[in-house]
N, C-alpha and C. Protein backbone atom coordinates (compact mmCIF):
# COMPACT_ATOMS: atom_id res chain seq x y z
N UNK A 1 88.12 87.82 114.15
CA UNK A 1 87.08 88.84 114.23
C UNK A 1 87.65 90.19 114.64
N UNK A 2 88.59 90.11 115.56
CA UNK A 2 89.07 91.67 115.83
C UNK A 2 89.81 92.04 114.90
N UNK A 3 90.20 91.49 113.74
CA UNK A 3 90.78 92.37 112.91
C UNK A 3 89.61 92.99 111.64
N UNK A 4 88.42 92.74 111.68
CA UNK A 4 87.42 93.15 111.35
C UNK A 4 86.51 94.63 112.15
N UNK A 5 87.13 94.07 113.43
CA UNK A 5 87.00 95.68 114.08
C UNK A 5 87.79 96.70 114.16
N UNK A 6 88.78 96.06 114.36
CA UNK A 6 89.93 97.14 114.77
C UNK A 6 90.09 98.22 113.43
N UNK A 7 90.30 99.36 114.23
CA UNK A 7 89.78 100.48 113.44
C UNK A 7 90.91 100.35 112.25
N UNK A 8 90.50 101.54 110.87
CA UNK A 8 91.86 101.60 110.16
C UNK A 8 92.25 103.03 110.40
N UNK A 9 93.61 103.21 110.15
CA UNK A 9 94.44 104.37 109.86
C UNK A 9 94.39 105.10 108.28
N UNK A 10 93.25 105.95 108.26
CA UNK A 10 92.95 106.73 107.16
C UNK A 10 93.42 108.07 107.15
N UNK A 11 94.32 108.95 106.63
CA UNK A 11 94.76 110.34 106.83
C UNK A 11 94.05 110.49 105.73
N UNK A 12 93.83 111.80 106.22
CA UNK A 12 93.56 112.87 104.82
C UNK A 12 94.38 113.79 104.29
N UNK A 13 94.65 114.02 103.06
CA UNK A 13 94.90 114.83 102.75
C UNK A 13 94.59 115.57 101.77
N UNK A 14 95.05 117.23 102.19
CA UNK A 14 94.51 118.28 101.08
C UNK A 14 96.19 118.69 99.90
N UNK A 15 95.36 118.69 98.89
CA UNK A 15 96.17 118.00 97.88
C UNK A 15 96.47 119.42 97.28
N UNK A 16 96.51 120.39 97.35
CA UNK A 16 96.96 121.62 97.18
C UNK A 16 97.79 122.39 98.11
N UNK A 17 98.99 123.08 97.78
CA UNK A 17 99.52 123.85 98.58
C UNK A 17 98.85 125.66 98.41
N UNK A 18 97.95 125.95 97.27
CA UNK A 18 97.36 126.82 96.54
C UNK A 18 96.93 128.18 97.92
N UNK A 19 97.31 129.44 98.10
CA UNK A 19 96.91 130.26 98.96
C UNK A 19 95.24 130.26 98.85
N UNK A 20 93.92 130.55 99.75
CA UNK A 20 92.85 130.83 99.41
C UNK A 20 92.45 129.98 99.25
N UNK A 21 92.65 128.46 98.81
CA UNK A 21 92.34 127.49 98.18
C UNK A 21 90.99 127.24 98.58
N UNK A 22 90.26 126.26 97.64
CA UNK A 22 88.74 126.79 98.07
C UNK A 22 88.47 124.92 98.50
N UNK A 23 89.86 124.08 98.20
CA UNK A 23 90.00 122.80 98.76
C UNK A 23 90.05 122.48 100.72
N UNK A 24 90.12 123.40 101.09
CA UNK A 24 90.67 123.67 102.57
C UNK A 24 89.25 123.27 103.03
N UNK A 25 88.28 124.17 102.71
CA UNK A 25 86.93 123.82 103.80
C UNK A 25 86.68 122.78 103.55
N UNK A 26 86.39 122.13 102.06
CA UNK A 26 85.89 120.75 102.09
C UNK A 26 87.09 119.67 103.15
N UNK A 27 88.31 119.69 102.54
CA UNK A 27 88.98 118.89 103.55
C UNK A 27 89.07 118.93 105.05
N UNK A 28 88.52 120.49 105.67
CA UNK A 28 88.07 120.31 106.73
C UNK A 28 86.71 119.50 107.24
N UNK A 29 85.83 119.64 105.93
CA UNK A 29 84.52 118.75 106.57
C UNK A 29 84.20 117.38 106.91
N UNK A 30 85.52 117.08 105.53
CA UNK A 30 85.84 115.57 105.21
C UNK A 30 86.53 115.03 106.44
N UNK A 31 87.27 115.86 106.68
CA UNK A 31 88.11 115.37 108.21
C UNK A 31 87.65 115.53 109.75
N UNK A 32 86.44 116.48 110.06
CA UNK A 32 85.49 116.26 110.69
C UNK A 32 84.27 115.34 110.69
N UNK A 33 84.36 114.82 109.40
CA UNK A 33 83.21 113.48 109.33
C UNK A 33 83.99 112.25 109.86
N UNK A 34 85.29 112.09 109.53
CA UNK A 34 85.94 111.23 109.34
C UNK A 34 86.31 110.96 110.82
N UNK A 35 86.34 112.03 111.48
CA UNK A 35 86.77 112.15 113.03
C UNK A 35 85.63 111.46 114.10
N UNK A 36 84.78 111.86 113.19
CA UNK A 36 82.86 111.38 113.99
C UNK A 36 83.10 109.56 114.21
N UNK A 37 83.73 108.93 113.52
CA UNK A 37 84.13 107.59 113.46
C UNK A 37 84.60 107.21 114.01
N UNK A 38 84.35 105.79 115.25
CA UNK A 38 85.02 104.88 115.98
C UNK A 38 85.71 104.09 115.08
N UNK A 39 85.32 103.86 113.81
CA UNK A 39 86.39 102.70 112.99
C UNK A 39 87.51 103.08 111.96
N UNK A 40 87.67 104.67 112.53
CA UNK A 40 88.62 105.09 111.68
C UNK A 40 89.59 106.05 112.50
N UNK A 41 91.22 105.96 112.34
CA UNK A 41 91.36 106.81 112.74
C UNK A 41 92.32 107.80 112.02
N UNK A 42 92.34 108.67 112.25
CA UNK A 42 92.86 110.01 111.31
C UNK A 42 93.96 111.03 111.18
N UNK A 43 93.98 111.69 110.54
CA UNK A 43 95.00 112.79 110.49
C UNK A 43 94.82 113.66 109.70
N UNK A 44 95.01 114.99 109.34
CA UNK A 44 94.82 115.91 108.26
C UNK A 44 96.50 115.91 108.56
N UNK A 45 96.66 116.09 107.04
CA UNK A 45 98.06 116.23 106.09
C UNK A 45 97.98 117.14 105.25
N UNK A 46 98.59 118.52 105.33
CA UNK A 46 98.74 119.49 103.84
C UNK A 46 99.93 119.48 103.65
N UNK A 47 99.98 119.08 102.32
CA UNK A 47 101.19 119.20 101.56
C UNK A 47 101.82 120.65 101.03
N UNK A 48 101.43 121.31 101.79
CA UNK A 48 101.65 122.76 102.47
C UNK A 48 102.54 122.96 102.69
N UNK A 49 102.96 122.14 103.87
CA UNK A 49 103.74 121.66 104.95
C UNK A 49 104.94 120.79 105.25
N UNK A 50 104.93 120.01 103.34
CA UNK A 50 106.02 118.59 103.57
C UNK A 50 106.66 119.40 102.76
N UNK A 51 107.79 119.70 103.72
CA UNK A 51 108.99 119.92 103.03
C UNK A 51 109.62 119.25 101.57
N UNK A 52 109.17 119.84 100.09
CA UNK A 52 110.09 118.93 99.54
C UNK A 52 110.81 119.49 98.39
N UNK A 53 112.33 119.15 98.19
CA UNK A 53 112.96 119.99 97.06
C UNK A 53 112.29 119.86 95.76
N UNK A 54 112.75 121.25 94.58
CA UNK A 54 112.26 120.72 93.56
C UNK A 54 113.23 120.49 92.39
N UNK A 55 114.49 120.15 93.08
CA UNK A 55 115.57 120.17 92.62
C UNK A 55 116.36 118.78 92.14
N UNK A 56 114.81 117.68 92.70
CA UNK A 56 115.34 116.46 92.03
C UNK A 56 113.83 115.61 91.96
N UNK A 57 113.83 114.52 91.75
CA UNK A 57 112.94 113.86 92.37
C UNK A 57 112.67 111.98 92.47
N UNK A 58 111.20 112.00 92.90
CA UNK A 58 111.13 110.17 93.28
C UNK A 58 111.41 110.19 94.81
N UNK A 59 111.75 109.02 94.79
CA UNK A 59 112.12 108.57 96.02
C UNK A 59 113.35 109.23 97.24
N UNK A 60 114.06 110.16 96.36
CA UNK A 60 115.34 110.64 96.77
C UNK A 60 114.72 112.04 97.74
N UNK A 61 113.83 112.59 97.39
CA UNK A 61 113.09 113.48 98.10
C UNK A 61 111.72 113.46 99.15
N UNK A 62 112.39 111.77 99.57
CA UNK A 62 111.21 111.20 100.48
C UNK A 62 111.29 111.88 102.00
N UNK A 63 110.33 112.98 102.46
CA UNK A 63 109.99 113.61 103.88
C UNK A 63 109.87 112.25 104.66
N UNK A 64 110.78 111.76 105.75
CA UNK A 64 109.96 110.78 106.39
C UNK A 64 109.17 110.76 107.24
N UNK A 65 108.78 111.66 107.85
CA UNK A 65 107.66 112.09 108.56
C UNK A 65 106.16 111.62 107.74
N UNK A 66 106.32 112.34 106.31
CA UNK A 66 105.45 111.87 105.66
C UNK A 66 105.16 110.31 105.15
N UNK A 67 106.35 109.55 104.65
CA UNK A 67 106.84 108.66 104.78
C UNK A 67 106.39 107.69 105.61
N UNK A 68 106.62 107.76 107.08
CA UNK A 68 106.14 106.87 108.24
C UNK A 68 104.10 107.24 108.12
N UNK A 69 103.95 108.14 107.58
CA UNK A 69 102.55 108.19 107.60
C UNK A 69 102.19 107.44 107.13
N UNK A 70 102.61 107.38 105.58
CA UNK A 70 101.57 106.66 104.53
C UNK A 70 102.44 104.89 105.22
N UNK A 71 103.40 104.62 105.05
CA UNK A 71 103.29 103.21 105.94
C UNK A 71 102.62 102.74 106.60
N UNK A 72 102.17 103.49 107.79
CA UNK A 72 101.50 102.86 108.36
C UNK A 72 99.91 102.93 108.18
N UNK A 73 99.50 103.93 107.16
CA UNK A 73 98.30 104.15 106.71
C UNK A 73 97.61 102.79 106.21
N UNK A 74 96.19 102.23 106.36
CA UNK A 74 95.13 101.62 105.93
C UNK A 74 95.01 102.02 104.45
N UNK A 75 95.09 103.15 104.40
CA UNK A 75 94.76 103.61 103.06
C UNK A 75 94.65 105.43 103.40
N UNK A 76 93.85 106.05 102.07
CA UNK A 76 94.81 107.60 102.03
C UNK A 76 92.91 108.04 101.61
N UNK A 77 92.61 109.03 102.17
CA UNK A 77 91.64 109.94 101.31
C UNK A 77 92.39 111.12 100.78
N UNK A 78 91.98 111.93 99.71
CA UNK A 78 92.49 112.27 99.08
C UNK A 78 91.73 113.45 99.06
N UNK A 79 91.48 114.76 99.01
CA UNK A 79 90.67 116.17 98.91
C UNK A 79 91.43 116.70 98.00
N UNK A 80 91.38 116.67 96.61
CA UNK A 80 92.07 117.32 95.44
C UNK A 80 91.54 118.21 94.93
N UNK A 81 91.45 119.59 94.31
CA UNK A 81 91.04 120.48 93.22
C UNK A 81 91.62 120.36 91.87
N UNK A 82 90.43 120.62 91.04
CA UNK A 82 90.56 120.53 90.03
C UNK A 82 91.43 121.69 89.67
N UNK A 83 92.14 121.64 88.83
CA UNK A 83 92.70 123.05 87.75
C UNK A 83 93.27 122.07 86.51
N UNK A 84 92.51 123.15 85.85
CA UNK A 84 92.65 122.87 83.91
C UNK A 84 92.56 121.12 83.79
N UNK A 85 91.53 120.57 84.27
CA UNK A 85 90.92 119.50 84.21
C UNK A 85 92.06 118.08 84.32
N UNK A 86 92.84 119.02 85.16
CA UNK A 86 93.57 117.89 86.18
C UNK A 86 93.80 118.10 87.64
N UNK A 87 95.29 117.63 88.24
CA UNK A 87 95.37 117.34 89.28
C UNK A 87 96.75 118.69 89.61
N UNK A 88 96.61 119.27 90.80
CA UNK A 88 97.99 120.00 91.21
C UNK A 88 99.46 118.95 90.97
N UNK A 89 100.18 119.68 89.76
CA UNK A 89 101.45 119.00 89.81
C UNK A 89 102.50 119.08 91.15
N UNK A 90 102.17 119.50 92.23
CA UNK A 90 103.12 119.22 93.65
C UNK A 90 102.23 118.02 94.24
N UNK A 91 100.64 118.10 94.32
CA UNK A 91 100.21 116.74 94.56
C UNK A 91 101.18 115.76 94.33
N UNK A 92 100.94 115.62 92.30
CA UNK A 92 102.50 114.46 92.11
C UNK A 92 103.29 114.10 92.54
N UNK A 93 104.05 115.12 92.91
CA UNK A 93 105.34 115.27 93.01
C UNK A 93 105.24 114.81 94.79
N UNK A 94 104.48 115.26 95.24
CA UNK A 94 104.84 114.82 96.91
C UNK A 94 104.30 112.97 96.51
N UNK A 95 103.20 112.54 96.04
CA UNK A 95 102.90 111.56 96.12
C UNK A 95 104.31 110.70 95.55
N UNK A 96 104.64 111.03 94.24
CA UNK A 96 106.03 110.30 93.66
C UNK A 96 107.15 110.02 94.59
N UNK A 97 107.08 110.58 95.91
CA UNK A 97 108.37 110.41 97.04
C UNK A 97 108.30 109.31 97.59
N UNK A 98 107.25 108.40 97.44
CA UNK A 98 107.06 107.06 97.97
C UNK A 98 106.55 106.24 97.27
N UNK A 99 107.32 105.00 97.49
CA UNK A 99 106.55 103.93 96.32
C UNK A 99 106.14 102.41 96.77
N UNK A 100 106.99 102.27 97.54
CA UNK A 100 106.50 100.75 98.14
C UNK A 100 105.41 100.88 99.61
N UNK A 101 105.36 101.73 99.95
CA UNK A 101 104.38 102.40 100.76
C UNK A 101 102.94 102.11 100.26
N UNK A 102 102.89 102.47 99.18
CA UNK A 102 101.27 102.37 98.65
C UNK A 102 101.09 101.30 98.84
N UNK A 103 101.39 100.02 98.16
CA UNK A 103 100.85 98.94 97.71
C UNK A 103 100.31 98.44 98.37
N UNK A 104 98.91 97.91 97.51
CA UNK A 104 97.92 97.18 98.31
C UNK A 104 97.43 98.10 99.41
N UNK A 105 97.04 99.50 99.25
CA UNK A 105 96.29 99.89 100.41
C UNK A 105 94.75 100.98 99.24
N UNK A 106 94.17 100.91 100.10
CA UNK A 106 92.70 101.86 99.54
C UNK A 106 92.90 103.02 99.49
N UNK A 107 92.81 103.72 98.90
CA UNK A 107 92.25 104.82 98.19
C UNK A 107 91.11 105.97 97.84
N UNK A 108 90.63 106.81 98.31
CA UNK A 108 89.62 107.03 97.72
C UNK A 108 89.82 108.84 97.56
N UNK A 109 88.93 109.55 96.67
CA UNK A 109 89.07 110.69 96.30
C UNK A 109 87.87 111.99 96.31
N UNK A 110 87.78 112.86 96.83
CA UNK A 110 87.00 113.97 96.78
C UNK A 110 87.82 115.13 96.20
N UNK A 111 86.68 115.26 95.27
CA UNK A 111 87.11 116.39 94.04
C UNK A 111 86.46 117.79 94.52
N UNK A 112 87.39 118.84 94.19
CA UNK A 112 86.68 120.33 94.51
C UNK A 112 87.31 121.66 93.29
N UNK A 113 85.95 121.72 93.06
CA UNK A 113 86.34 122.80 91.88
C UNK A 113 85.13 123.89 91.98
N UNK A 114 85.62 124.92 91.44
CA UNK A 114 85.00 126.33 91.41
C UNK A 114 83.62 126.03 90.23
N UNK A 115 83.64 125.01 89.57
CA UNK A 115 82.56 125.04 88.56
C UNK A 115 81.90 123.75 88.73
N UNK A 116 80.39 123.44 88.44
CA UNK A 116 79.68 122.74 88.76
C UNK A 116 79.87 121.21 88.88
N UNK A 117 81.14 120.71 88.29
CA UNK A 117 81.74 118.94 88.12
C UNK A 117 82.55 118.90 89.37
N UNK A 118 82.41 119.29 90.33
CA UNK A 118 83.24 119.00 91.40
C UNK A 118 84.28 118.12 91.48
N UNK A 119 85.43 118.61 90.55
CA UNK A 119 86.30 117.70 90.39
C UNK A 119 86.52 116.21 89.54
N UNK A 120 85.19 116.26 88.99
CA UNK A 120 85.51 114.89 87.89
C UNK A 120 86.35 114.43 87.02
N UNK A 121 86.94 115.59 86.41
CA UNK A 121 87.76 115.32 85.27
C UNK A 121 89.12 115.53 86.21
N UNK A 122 89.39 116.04 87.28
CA UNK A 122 90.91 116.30 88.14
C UNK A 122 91.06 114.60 88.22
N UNK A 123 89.74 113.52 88.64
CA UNK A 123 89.64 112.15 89.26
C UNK A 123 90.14 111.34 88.13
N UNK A 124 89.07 111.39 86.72
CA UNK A 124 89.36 110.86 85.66
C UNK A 124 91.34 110.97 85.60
N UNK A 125 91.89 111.79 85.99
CA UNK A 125 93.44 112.10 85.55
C UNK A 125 94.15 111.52 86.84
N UNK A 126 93.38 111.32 87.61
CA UNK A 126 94.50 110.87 88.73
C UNK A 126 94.22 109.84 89.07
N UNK A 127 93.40 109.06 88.87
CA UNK A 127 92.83 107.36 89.11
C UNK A 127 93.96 106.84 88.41
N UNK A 128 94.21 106.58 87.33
CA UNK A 128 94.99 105.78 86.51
C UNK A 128 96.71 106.43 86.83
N UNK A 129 97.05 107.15 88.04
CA UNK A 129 98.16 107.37 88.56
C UNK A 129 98.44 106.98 89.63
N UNK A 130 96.97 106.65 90.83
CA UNK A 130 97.12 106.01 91.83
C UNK A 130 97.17 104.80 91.69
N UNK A 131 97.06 104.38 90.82
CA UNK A 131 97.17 102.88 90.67
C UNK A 131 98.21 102.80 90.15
N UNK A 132 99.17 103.49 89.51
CA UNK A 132 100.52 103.11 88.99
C UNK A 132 101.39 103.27 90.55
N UNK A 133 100.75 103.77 90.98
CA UNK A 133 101.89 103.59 92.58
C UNK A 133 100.89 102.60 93.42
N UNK A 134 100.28 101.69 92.54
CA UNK A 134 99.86 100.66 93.67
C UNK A 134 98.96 100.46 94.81
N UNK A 135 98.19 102.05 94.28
CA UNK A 135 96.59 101.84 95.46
C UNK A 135 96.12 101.49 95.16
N UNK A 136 94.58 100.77 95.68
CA UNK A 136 93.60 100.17 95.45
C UNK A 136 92.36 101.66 95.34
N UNK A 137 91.85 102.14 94.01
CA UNK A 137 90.76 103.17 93.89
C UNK A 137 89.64 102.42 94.37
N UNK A 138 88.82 103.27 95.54
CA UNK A 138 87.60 102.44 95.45
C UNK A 138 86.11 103.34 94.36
N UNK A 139 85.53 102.72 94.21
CA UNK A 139 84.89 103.44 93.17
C UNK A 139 83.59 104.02 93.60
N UNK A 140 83.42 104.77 94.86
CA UNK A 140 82.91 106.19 95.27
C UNK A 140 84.04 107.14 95.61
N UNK A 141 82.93 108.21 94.85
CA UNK A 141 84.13 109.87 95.19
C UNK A 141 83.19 110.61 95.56
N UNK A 142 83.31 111.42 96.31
CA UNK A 142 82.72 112.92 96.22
C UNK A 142 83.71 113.90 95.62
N UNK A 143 82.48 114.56 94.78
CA UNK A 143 82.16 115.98 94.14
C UNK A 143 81.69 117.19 95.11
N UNK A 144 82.78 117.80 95.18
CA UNK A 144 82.10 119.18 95.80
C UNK A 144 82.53 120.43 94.72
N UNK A 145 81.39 120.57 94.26
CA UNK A 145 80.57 121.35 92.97
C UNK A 145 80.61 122.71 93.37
N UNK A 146 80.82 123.56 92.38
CA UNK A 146 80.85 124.98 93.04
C UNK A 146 81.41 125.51 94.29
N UNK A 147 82.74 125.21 94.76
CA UNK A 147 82.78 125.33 96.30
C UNK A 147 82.65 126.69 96.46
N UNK A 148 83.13 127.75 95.53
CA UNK A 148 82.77 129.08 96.48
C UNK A 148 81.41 129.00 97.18
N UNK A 149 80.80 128.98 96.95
CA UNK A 149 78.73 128.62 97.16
C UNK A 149 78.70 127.79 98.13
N UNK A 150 79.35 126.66 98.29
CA UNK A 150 79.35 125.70 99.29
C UNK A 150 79.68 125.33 100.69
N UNK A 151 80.71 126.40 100.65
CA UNK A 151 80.61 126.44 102.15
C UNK A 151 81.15 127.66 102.71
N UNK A 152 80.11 128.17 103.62
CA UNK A 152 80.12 129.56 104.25
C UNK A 152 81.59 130.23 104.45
N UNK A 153 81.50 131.96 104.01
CA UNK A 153 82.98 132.05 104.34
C UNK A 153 83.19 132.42 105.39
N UNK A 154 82.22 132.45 106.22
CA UNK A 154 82.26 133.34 107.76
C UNK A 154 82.82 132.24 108.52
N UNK A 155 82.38 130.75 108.43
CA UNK A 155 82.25 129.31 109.15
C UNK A 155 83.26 128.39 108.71
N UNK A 156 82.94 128.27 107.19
CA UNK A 156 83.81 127.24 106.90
C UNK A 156 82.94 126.47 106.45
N UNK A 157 81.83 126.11 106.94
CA UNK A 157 80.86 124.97 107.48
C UNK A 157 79.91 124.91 106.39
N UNK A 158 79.70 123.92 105.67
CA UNK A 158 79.17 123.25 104.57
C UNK A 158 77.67 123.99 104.55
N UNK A 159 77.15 124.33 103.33
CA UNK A 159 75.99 124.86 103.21
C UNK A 159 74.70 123.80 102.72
N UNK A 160 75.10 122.50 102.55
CA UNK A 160 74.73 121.50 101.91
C UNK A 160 74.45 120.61 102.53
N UNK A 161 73.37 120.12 103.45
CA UNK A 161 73.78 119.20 104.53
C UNK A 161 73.64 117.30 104.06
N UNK A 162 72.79 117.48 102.20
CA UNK A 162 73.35 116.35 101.87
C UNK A 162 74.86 115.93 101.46
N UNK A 163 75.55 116.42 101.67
CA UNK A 163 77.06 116.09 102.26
C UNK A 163 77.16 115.32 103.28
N UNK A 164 76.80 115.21 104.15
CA UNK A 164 77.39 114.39 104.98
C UNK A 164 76.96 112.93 104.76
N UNK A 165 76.01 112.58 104.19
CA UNK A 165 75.74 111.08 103.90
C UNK A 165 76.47 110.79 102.46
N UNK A 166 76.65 111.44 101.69
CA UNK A 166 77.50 111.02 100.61
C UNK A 166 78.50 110.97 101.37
N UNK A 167 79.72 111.60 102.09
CA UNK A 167 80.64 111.11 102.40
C UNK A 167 80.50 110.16 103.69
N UNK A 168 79.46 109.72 104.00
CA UNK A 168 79.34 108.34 104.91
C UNK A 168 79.33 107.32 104.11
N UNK A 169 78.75 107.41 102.79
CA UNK A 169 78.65 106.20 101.94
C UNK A 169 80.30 105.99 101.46
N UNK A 170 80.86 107.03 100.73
CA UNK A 170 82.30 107.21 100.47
C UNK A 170 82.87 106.42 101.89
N UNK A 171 82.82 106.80 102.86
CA UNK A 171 83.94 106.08 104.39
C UNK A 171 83.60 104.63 104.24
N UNK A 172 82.10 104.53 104.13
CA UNK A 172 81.87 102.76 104.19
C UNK A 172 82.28 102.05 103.52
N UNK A 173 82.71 102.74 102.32
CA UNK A 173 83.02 101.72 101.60
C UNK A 173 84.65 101.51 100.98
N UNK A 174 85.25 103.06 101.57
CA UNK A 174 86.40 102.71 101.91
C UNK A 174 87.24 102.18 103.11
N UNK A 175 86.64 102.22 104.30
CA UNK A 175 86.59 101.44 105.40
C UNK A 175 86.85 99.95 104.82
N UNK A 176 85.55 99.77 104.45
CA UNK A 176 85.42 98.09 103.98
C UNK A 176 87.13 97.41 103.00
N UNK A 177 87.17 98.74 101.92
CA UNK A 177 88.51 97.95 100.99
C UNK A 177 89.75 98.10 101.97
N UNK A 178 89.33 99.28 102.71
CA UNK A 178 90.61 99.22 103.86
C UNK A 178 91.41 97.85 104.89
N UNK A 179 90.01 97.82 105.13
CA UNK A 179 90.22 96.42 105.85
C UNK A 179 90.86 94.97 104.95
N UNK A 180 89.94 94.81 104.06
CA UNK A 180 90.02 93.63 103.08
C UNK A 180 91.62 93.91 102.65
N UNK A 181 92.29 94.79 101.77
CA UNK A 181 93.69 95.03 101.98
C UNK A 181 94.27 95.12 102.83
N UNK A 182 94.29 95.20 104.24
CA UNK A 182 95.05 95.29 105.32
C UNK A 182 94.89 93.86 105.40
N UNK A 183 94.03 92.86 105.85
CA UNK A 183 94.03 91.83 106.06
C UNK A 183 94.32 90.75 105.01
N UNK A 184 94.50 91.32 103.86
CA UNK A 184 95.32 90.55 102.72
C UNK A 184 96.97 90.64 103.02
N UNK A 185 97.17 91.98 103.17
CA UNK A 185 98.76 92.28 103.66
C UNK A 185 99.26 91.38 104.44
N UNK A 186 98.68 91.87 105.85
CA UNK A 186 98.93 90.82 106.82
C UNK A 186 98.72 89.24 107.02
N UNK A 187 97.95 88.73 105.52
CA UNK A 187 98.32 87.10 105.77
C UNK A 187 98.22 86.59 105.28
N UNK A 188 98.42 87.30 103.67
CA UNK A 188 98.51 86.24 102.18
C UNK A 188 99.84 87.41 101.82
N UNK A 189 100.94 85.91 101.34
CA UNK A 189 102.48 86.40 100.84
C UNK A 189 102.17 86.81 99.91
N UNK A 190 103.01 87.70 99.44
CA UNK A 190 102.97 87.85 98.36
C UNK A 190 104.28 87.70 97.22
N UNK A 191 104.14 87.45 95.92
CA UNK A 191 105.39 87.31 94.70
C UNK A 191 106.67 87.85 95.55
């Protein structure tokens, strides 16, 4: 039973290094909801920040700082912007630095774009990549639609206050695959 409680290790991260980026407030809100939680615990991660060359790549340009994160991570939320109806190619490229790290852990994704699909088509392009490195997608996302509009520029602070229960439904139910993969890890072998 206590491994049914015991909280998971969910970081977030904002998936743009982009100046201005209009991904920043949402991943701040996402990571203040996420903080509101006894069964989760957290981190904000900008890939801002992880040092990484672009002078080679894969595994050879693994930050281990970043590295020891996603290890010991439950699983990863994800705050991505859309551009030209995909995903930031340094996203990739930081995610490509680790590979046996992923496997078997949850997943989940919030999309943010300047035009009304809050990121749908960035998700459609990067689902079928998180799973080639071995996450588990769970299948709620949030859309944050229009972000200039969405959250105040004086604050930061979401103009939308049905936000916060969409991303409670999003935590529950990545919580839940969190667990179910962690407790698969830890006590069914695997190949």
């Amino acid at each position: 039973m206590q491994d049914a409680t015991r909280p998971v290790f969910l970081p977030v991260i904002i998936g743009t290094p982009r100046q201005g980026r209009l991904t920043e407030p949402a991943a701040n809100f996402v990571f203040r909801e996420v903080s509101k939680r006894t069964d989760i615990e957290t981190e904000l991660i900008d890939i801002r920040k992880i040092p990484v060359a672009m002078d080679d790549a894969g595994e050879a340009l693994k930050d281990s700082q970043f590295s020891a994160t996603v290890k010991r991570a439950d699983g990863l939320i994800l705050v991505v912007p859309e551009y030209n109806h995909s995903f930031p190619g340094l996203l990739k490229h930081v995610l490509d630095t680790n590979l046996k790290e992923y496997i078997h852990k949850a997943v989940g994704v919030c999309g943010v774009s300047a035009g009304p699909f809050g990121g749908a088509r960035m998700i459609e392009s990067l689902i079928p990549v998180l799973r080639e490195l071995g996450l588990v997608a769970i299948f709620w996302d949030v859309y944050f639609g229009t972000a200039g509009k969405l959250f105040d520029p004086a604050t930061g602070k979401i103009t939308d206050p049905a936000y916060a229960g969409r991303v409670e439904k999003f935590l529950n139910e990545l919580v839940w695959m969190a667990r179910a993969l962690r407790h698969a890890r830890e006590h069914i072998l695997t190949a």
